[in-house]
PDB file of N, CA and C in Angstrom:
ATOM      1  N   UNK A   1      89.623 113.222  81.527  1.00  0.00           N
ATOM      2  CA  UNK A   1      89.213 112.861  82.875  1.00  0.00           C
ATOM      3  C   UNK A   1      88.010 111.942  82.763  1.00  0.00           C
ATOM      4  N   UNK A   2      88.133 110.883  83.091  1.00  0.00           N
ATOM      5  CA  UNK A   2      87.542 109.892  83.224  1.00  0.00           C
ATOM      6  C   UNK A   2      86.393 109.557  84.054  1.00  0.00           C
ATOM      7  N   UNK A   3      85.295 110.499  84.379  1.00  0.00           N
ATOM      8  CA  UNK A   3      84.052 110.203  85.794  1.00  0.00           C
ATOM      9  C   UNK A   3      82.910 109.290  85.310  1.00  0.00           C
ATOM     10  N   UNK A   4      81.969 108.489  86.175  1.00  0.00           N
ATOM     11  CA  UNK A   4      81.407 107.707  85.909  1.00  0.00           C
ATOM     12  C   UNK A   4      80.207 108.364  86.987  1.00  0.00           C
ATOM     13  N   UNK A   5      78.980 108.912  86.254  1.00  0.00           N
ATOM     14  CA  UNK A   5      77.816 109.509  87.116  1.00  0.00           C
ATOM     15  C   UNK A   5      76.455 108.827  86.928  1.00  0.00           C
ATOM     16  N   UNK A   6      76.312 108.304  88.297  1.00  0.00           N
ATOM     17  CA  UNK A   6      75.186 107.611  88.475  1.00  0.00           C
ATOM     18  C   UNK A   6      74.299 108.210  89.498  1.00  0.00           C
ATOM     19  N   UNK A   7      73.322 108.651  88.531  1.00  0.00           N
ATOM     20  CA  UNK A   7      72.100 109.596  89.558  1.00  0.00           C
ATOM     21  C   UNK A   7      70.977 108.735  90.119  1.00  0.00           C
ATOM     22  N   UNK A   8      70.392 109.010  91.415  1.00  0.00           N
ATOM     23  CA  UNK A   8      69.453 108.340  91.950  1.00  0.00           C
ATOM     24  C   UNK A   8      68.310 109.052  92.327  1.00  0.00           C
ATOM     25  N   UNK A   9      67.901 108.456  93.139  1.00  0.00           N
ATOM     26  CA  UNK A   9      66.454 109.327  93.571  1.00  0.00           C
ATOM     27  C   UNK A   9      66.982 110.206  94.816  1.00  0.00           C
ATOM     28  N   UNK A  10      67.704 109.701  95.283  1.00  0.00           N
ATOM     29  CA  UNK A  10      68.284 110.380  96.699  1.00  0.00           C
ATOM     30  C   UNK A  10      69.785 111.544  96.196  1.00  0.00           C
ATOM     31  N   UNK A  11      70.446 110.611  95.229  1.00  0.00           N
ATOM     32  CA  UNK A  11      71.996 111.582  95.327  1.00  0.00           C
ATOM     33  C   UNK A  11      72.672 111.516  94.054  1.00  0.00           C
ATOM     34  N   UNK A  12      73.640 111.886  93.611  1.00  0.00           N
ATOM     35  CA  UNK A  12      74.161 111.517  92.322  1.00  0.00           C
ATOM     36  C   UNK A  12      75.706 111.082  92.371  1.00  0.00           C
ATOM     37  N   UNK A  13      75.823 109.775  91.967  1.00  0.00           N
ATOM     38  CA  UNK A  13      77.707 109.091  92.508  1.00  0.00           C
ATOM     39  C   UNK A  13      78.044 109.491  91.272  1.00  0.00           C
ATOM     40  N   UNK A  14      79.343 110.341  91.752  1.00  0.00           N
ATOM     41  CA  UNK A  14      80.215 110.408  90.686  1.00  0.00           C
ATOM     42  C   UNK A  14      81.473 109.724  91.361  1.00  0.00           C
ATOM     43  N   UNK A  15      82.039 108.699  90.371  1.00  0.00           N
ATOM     44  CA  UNK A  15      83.058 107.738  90.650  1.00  0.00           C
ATOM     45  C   UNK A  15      84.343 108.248  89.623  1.00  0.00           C
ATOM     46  N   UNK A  16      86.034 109.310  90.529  1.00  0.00           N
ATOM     47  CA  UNK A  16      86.666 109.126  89.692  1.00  0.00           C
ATOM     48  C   UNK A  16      87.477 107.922  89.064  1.00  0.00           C
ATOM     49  N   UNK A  17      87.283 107.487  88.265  1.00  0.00           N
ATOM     50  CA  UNK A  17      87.787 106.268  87.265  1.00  0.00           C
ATOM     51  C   UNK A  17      89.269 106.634  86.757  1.00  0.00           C
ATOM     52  N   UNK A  18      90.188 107.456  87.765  1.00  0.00           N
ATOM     53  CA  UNK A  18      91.393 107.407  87.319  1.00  0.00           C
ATOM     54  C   UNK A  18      92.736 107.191  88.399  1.00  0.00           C
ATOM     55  N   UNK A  19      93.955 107.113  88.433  1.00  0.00           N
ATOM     56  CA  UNK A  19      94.680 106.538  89.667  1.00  0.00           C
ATOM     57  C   UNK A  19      95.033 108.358  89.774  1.00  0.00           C
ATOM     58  N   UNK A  20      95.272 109.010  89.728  1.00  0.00           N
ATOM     59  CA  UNK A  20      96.029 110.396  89.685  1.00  0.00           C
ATOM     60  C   UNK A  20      94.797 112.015  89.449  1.00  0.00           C
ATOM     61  N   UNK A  21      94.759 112.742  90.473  1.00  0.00           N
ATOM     62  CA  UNK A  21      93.739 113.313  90.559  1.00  0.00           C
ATOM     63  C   UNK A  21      95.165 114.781  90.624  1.00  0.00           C
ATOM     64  N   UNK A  22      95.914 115.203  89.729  1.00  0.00           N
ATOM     65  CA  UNK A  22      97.468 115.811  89.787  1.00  0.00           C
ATOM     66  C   UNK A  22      97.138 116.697  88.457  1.00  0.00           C
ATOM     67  N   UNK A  23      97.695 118.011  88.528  1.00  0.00           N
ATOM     68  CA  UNK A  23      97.806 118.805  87.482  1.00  0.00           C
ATOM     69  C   UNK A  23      97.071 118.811  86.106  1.00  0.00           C
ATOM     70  N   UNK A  24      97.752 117.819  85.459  1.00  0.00           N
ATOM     71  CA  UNK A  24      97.579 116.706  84.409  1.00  0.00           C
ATOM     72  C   UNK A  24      95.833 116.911  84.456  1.00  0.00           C
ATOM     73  N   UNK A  25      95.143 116.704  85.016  1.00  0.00           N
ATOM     74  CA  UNK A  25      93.624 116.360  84.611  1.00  0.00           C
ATOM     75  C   UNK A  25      92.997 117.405  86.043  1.00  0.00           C
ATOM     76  N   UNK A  26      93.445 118.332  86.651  1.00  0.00           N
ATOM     77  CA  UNK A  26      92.681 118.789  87.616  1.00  0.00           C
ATOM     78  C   UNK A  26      91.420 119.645  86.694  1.00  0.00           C
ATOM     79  N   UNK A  27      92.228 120.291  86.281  1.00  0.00           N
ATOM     80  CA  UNK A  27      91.044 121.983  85.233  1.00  0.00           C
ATOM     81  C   UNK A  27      90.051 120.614  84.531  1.00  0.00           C
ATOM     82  N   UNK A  28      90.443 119.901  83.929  1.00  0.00           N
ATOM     83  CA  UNK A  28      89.179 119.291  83.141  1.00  0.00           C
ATOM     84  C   UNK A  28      88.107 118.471  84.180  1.00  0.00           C
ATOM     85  N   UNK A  29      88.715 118.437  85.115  1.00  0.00           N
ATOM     86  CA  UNK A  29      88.079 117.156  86.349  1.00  0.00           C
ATOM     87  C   UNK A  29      87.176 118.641  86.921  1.00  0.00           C
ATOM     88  N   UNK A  30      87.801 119.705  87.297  1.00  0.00           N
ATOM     89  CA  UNK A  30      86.915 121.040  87.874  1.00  0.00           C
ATOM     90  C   UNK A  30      85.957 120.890  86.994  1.00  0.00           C
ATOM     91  N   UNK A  31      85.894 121.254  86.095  1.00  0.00           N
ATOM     92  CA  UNK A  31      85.086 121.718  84.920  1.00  0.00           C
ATOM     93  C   UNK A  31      83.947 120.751  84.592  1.00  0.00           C
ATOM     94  N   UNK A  32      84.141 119.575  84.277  1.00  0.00           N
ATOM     95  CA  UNK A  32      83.316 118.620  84.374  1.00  0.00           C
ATOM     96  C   UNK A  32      82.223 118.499  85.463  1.00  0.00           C
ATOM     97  N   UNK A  33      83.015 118.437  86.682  1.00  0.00           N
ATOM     98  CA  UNK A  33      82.221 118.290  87.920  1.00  0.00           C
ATOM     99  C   UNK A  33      81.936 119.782  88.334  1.00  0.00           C
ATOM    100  N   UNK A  34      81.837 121.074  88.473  1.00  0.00           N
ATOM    101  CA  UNK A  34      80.985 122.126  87.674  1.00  0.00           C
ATOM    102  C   UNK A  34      79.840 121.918  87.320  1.00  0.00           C
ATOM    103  N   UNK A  35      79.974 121.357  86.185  1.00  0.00           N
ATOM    104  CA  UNK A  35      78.816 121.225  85.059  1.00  0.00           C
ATOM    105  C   UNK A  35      78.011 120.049  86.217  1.00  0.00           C
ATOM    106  N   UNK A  36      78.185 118.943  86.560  1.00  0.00           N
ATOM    107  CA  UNK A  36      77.167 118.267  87.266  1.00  0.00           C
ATOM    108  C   UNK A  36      76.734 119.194  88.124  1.00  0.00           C
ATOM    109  N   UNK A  37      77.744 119.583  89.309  1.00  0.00           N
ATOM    110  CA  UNK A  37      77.086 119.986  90.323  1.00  0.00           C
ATOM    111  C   UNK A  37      76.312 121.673  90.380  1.00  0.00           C
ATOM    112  N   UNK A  38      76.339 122.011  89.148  1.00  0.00           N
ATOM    113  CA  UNK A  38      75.588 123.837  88.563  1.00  0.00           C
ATOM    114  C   UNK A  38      74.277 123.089  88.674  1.00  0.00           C
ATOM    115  N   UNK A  39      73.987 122.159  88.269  1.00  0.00           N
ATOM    116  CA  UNK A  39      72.424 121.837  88.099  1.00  0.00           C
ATOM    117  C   UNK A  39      71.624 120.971  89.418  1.00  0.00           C
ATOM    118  N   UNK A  40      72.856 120.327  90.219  1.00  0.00           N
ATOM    119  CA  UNK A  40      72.272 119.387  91.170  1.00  0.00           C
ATOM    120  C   UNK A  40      71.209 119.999  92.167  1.00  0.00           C
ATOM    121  N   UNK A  41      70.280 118.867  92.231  1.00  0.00           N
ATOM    122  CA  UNK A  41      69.543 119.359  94.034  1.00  0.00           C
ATOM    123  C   UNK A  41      69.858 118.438  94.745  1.00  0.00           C
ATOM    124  N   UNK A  42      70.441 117.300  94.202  1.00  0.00           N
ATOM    125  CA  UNK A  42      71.007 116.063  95.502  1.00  0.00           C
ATOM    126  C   UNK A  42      72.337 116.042  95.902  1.00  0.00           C
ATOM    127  N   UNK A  43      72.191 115.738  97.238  1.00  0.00           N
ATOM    128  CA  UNK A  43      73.640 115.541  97.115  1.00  0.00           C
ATOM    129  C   UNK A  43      74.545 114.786  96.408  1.00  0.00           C
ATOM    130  N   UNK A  44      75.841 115.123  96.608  1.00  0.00           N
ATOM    131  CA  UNK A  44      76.911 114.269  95.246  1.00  0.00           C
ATOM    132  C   UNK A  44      77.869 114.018  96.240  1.00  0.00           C
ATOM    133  N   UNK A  45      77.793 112.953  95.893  1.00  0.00           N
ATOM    134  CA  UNK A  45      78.495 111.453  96.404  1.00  0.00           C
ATOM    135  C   UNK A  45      80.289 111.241  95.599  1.00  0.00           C
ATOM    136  N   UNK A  46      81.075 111.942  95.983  1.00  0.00           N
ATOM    137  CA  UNK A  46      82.059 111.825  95.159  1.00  0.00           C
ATOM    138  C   UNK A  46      83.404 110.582  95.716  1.00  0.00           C
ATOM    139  N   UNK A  47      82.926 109.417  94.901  1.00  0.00           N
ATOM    140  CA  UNK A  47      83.950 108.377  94.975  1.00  0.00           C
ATOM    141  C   UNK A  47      85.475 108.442  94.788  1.00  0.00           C
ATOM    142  N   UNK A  48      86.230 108.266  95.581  1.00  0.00           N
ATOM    143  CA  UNK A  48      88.007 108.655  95.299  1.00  0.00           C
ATOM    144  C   UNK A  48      88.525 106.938  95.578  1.00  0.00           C
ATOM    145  N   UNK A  49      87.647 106.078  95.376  1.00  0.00           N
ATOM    146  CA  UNK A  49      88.498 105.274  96.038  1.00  0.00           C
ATOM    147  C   UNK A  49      89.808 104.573  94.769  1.00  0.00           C
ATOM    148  N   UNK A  50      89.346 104.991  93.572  1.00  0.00           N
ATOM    149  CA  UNK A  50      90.621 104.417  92.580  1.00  0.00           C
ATOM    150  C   UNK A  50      91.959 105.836  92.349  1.00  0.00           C
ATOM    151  N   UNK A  51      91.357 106.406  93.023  1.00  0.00           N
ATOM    152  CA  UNK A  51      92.596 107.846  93.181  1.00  0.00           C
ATOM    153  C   UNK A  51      93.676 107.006  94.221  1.00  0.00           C
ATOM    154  N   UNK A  52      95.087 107.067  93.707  1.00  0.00           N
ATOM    155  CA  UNK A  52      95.953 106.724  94.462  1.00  0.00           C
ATOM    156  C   UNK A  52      96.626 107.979  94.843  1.00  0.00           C
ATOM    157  N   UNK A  53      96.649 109.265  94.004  1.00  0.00           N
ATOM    158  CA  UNK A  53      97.672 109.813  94.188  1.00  0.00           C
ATOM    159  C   UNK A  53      96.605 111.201  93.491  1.00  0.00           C
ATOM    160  N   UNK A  54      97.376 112.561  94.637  1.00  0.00           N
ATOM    161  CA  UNK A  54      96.647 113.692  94.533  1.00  0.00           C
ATOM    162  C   UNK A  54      97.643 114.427  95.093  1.00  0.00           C
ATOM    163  N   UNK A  55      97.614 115.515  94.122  1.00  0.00           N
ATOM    164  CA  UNK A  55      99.034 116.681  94.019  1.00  0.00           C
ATOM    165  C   UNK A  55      97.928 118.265  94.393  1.00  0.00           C
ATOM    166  N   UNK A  56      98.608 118.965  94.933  1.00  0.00           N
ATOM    167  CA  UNK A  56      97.954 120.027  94.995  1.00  0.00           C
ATOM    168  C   UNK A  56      96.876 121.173  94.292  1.00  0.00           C
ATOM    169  N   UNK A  57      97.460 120.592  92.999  1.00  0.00           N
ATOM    170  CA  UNK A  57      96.197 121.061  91.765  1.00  0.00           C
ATOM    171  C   UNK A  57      94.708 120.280  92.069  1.00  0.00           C
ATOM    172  N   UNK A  58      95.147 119.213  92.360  1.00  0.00           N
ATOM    173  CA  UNK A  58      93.544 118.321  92.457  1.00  0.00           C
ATOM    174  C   UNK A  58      92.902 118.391  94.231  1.00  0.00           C
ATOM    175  N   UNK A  59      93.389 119.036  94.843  1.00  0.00           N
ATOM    176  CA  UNK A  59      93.128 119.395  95.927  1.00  0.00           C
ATOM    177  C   UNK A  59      92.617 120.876  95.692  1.00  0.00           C
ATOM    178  N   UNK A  60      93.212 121.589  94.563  1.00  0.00           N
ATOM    179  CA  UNK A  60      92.521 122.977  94.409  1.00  0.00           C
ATOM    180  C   UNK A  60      91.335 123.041  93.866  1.00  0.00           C
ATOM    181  N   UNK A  61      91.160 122.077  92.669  1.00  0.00           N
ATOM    182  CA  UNK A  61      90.088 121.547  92.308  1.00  0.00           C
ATOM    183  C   UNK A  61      89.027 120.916  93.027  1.00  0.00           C
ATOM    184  N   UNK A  62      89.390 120.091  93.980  1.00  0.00           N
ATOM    185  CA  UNK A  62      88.351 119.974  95.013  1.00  0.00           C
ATOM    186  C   UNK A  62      87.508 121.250  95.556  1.00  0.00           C
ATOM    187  N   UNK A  63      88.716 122.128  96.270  1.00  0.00           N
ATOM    188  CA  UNK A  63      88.342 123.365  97.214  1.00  0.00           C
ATOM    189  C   UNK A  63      86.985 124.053  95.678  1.00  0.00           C
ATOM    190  N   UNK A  64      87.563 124.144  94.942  1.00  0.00           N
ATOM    191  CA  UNK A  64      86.975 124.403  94.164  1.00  0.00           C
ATOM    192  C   UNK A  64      85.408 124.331  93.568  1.00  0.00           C
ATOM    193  N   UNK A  65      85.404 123.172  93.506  1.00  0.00           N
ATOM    194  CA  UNK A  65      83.926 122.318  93.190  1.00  0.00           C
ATOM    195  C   UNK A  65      83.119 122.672  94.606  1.00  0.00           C
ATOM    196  N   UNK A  66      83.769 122.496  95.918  1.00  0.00           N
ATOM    197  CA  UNK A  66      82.973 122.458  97.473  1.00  0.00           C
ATOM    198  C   UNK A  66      82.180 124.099  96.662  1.00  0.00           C
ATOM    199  N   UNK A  67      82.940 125.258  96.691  1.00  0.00           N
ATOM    200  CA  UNK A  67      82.944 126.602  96.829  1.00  0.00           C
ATOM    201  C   UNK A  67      81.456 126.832  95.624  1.00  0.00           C
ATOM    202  N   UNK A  68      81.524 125.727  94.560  1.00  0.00           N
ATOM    203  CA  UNK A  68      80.569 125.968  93.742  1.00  0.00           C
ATOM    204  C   UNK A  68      79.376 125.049  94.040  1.00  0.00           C
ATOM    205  N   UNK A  69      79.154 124.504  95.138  1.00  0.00           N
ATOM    206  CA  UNK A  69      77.923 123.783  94.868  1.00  0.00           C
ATOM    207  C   UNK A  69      77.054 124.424  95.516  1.00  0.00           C
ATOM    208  N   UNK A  70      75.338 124.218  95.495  1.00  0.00           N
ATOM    209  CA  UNK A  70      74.457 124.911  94.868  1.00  0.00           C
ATOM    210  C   UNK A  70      74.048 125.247  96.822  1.00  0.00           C
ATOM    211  N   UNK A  71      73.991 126.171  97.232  1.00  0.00           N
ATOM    212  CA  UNK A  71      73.323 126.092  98.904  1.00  0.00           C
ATOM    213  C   UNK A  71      72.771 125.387  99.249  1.00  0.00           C
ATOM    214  N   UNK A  72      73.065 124.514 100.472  1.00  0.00           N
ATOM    215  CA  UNK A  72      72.293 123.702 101.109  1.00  0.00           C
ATOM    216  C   UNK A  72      72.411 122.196 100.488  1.00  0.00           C
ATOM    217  N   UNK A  73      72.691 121.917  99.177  1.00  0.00           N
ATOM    218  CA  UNK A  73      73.394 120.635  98.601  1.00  0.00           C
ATOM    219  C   UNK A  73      74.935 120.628  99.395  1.00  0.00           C
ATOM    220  N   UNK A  74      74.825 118.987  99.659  1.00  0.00           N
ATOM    221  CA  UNK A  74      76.058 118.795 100.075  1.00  0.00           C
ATOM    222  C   UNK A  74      76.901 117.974  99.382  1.00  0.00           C
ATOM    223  N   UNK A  75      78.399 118.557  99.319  1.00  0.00           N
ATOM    224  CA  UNK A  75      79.428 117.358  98.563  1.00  0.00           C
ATOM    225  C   UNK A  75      80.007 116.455  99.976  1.00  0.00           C
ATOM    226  N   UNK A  76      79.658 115.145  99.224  1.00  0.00           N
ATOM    227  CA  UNK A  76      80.244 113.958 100.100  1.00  0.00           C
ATOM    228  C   UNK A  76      81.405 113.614  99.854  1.00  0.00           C
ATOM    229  N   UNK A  77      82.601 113.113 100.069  1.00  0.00           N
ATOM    230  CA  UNK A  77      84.083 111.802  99.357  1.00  0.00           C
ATOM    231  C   UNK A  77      83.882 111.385 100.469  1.00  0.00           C
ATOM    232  N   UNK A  78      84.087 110.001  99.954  1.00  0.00           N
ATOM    233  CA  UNK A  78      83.872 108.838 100.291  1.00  0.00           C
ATOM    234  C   UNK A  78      85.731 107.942  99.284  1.00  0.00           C
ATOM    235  N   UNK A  79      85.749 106.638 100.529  1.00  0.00           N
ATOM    236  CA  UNK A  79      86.291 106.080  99.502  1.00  0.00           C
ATOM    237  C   UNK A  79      87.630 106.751  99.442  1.00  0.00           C
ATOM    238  N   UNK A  80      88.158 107.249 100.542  1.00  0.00           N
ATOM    239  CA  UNK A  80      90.071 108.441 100.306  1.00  0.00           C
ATOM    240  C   UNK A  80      90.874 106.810 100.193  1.00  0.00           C
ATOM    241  N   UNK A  81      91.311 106.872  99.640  1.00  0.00           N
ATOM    242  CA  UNK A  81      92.734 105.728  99.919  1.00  0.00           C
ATOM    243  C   UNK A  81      93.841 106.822 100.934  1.00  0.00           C
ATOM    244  N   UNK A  82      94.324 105.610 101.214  1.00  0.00           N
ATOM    245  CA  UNK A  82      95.543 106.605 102.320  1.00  0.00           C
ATOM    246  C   UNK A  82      96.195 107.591 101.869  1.00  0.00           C
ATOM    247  N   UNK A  83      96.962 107.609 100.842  1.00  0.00           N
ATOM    248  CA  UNK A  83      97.388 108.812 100.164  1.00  0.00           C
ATOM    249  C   UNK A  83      96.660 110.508 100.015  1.00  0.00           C
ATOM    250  N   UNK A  84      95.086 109.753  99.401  1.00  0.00           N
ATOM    251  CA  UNK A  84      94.676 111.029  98.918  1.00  0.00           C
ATOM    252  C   UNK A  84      94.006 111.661 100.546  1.00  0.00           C
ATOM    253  N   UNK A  85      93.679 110.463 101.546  1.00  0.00           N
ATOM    254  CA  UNK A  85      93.754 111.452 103.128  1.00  0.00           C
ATOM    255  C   UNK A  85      94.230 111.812 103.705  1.00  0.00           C
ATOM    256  N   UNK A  86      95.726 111.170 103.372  1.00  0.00           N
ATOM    257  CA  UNK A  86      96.823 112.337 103.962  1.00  0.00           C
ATOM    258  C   UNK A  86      96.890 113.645 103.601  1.00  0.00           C
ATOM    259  N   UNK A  87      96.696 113.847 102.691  1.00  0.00           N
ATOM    260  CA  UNK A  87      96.528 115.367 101.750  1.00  0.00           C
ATOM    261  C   UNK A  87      95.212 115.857 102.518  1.00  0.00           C
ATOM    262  N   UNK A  88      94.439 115.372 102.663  1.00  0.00           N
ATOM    263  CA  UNK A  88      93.498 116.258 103.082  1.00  0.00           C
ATOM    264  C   UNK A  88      93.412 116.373 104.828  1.00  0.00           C
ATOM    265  N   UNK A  89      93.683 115.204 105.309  1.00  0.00           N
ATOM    266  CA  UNK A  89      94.816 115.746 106.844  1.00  0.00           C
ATOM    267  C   UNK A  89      95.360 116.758 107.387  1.00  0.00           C
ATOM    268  N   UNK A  90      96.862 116.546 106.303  1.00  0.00           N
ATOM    269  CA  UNK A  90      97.719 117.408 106.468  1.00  0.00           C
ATOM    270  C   UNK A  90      97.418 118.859 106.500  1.00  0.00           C
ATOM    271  N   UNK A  91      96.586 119.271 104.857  1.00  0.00           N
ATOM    272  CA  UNK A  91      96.165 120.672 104.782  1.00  0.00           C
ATOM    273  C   UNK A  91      94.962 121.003 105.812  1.00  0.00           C
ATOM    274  N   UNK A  92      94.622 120.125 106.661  1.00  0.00           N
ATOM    275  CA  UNK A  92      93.347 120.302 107.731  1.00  0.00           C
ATOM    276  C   UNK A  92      92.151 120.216 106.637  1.00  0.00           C
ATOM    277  N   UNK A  93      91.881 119.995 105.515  1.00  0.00           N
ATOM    278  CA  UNK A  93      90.640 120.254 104.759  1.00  0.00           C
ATOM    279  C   UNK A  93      89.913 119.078 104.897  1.00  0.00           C
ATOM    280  N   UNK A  94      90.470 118.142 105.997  1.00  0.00           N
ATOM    281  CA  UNK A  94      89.725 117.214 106.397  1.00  0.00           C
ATOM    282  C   UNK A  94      88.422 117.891 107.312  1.00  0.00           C
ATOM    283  N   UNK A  95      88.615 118.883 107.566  1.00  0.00           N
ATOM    284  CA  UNK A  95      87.564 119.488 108.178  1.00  0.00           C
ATOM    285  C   UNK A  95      86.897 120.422 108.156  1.00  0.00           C
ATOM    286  N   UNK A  96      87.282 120.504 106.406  1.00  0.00           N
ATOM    287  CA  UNK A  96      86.166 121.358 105.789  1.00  0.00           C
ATOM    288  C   UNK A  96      85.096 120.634 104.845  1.00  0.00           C
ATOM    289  N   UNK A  97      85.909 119.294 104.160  1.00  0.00           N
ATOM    290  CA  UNK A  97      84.904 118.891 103.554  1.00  0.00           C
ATOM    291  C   UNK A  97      84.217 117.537 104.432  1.00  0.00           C
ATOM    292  N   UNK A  98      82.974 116.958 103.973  1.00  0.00           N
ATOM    293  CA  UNK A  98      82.393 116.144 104.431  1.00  0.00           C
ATOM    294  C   UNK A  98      82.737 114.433 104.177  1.00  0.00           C
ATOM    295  N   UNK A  99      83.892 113.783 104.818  1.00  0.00           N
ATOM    296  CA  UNK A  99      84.106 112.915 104.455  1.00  0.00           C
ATOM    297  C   UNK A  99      83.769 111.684 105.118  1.00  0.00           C
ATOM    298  N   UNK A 100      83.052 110.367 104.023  1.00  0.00           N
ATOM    299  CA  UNK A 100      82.396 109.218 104.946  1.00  0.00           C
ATOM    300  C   UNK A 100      83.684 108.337 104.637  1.00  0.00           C
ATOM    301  N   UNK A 101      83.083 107.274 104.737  1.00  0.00           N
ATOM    302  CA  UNK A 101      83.969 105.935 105.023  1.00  0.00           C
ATOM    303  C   UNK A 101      83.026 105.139 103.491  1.00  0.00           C
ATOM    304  N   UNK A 102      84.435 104.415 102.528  1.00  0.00           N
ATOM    305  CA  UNK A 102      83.481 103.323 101.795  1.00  0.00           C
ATOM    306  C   UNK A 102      82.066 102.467 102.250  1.00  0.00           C
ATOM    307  N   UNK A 103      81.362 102.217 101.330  1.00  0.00           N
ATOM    308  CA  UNK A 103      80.600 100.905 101.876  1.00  0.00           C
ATOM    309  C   UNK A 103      81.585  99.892 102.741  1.00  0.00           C
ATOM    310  N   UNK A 104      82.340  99.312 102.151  1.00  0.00           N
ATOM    311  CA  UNK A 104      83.183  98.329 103.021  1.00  0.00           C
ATOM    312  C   UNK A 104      84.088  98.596 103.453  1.00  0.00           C
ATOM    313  N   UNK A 105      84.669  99.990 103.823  1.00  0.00           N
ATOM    314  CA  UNK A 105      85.602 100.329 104.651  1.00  0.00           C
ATOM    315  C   UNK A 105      84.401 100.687 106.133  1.00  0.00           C
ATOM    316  N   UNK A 106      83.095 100.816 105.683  1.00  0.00           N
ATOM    317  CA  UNK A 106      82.174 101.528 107.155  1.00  0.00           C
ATOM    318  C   UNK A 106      81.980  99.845 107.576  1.00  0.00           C
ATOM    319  N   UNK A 107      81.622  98.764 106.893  1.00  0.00           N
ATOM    320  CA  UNK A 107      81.532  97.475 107.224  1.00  0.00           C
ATOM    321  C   UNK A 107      82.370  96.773 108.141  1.00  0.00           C
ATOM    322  N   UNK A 108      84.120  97.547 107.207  1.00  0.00           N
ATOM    323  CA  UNK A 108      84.736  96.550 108.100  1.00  0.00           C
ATOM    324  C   UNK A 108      84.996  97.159 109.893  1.00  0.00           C
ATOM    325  N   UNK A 109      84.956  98.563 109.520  1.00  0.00           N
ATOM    326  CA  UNK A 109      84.839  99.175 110.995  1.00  0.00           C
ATOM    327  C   UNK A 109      83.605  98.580 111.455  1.00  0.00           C
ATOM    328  N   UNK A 110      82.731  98.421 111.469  1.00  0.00           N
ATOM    329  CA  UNK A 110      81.456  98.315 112.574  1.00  0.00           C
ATOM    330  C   UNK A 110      81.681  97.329 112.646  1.00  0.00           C
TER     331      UNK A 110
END
């Protein structure tokens, strides 16, 4: 599993760097992002925008990571391509987790 974590003064982006967020790489993608977010005090900024495609394992893995982060830190996604927001639509977990709009997907709306 492929993540790319860039910490700031304000938050920490983790960018997944893979097209398929599916079975195949969910447990190592949990586990990884775990380990960032056990230690965080900022919020985490989690980029999906190169995820094309998300199967129910990587949606468990999500639920997953939300359930472990630290009180009062918040997980962000940002960045759904259509696919991976239909999934989170459909199962309503669009309205459990906290989801923004890309930099230039909030651009081209405003």
């Amino acid at each position: 599993m492929n993540l790319i974590v860039v910490p700031d003064l304000h938050q920490i982006l983790v960018t997944i760097a893979e097209p398929r967020l599916d079975a195949a790489v969910a447990t190592s993608f949990k586990d990884r992002m775990r380990e960032i977010v056990s230690t965080s005090r900022k919020t985490v900024l989690l980029d999906l925008q190169r995820v094309d495609f998300m199967d129910s394992s990587g949606l468990g893995a999500m639920i997953a990571i939300h359930k472990a982060m630290p009180d009062g830190i918040p997980l962000v996604l940002r960045g759904l391509t259509p696919n991976v927001e239909r999934v989170f639509r459909l199962t309503r977990m669009d309205s459990v987790f906290n989801i923004s709009a890309a930099p230039d997907q909030a651009r081209e709306a405003g």
